[in-house]
N, C-alpha and C. Protein backbone atom coordinates (compact mmCIF):
# COMPACT_ATOMS: atom_id res chain seq x y z
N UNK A 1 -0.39 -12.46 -2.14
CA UNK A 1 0.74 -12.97 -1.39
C UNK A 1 1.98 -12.11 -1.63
N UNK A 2 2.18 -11.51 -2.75
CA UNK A 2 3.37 -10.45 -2.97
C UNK A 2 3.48 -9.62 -2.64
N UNK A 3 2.22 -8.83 -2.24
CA UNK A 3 2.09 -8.19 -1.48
C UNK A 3 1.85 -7.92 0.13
N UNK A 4 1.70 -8.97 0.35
CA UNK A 4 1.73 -9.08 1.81
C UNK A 4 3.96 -9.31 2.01
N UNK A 5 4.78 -9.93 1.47
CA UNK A 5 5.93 -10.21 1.10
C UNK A 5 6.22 -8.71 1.19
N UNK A 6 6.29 -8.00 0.22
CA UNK A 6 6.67 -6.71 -0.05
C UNK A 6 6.14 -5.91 1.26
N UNK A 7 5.07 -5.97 1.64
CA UNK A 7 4.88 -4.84 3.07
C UNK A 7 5.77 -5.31 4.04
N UNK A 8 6.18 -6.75 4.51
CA UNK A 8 6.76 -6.91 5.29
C UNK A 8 8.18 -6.92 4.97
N UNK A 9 8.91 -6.86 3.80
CA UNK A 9 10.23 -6.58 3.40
C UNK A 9 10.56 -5.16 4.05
N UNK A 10 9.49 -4.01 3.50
CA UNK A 10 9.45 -2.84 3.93
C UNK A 10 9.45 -2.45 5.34
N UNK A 11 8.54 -3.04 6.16
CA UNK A 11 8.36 -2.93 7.24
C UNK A 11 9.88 -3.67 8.47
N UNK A 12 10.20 -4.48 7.46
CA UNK A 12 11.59 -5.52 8.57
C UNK A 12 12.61 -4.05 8.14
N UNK A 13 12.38 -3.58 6.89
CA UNK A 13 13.76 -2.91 6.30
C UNK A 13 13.55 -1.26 7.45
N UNK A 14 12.10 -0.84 7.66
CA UNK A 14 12.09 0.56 8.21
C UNK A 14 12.30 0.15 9.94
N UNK A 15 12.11 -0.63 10.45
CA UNK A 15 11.73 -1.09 11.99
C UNK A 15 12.35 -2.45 12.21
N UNK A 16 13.81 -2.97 11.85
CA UNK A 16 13.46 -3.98 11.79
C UNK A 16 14.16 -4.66 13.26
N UNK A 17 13.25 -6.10 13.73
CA UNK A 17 13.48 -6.69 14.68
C UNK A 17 13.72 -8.29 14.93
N UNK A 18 14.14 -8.83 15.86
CA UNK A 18 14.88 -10.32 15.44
C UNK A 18 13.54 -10.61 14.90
N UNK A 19 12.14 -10.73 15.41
CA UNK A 19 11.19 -11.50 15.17
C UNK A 19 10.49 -11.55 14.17
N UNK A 20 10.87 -9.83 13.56
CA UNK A 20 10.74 -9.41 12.21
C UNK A 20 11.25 -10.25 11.32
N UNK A 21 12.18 -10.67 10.98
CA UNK A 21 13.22 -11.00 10.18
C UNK A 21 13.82 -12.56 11.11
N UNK A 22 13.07 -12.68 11.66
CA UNK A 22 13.09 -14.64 11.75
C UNK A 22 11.62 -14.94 10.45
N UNK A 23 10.77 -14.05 10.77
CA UNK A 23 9.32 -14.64 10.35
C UNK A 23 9.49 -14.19 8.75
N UNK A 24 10.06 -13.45 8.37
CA UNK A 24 10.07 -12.46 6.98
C UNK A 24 11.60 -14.38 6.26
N UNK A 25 12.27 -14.02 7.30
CA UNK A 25 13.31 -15.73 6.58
C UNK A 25 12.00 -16.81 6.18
N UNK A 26 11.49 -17.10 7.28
CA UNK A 26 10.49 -18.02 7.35
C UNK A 26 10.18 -18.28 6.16
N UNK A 27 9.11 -16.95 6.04
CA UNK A 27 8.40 -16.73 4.32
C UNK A 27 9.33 -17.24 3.31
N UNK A 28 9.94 -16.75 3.58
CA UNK A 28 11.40 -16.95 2.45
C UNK A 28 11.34 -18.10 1.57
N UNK A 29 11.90 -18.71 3.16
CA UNK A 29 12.10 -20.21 2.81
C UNK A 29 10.92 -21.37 2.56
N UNK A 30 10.13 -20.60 3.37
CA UNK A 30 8.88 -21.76 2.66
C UNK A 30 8.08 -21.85 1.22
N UNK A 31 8.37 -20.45 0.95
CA UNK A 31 8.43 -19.93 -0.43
C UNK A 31 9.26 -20.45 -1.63
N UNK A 32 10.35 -20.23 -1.37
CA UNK A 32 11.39 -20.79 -2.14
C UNK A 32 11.37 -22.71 -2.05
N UNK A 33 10.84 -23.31 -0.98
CA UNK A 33 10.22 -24.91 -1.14
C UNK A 33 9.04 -25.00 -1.83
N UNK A 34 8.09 -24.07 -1.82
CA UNK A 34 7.17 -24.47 -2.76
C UNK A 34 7.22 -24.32 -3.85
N UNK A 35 7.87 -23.38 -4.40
CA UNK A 35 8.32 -22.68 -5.56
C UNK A 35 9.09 -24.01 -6.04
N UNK A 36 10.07 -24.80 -5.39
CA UNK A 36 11.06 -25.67 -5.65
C UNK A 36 9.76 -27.05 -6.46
N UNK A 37 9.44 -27.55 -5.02
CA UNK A 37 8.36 -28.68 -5.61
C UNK A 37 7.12 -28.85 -6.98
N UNK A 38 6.53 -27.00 -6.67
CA UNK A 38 5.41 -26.68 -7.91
C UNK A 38 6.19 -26.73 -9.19
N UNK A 39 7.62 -26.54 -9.04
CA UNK A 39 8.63 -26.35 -10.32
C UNK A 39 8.32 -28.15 -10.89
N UNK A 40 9.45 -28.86 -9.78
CA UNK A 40 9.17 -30.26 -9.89
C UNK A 40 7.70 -30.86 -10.66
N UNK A 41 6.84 -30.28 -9.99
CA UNK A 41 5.58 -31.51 -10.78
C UNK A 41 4.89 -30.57 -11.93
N UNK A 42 5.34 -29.59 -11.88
CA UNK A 42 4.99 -28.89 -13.87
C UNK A 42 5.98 -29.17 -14.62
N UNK A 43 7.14 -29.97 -14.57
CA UNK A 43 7.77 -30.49 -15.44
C UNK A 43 7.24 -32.27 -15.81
N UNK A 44 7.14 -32.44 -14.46
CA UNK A 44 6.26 -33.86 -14.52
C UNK A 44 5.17 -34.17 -15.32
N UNK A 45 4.42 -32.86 -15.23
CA UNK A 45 2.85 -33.16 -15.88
C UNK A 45 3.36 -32.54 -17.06
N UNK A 46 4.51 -31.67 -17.25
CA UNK A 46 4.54 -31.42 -18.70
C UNK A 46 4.91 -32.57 -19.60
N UNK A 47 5.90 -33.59 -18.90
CA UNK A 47 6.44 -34.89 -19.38
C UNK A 47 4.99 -36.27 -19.87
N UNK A 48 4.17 -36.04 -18.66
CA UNK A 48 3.10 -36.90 -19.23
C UNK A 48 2.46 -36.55 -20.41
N UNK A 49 2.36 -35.00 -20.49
CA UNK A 49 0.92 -34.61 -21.53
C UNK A 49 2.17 -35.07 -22.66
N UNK A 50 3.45 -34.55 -23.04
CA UNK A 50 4.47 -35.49 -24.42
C UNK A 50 4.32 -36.75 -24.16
N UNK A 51 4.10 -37.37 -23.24
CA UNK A 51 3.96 -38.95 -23.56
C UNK A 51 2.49 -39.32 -23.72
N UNK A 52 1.47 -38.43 -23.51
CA UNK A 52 0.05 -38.91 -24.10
C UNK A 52 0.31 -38.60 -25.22
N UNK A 53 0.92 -37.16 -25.69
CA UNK A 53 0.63 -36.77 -27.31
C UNK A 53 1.12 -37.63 -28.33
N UNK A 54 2.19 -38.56 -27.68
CA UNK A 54 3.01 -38.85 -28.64
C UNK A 54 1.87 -40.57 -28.97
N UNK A 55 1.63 -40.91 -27.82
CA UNK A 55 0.98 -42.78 -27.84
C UNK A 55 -0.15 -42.17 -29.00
N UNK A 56 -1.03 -40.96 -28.52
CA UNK A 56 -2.12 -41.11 -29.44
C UNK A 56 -1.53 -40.33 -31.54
N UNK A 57 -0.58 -40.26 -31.63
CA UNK A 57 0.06 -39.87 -32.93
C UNK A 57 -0.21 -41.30 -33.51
């Protein structure tokens, strides 16, 4: 996936066109939401596994 990111950074940056760089935002942003949420629930599941470790102490 970073690499597909990076060819098209390159490619909007050597040629670039509105549709280029609507779809290259796109990535962006849907990127930066998943990135946001996967953040969200690995803090979550990090919070459960301290509250299993701690019940079975």
């Amino acid at each position: 996936m970073e690499f597909l990111i990076a060819a098209d950074v390159i490619k909007t940056i050597l040629k670039p066109s509105l549709e280029e760089v609507a779809i290259l935002g796109a990535i962006v942003v849907i990127r930066t939401v998943i990135s946001y949420f996967l953040n969200i629930e690995t803090e979550k599941c990090q919070l459960h596994q301290d509250e299993d470790a701690k019940i079975k102490i």
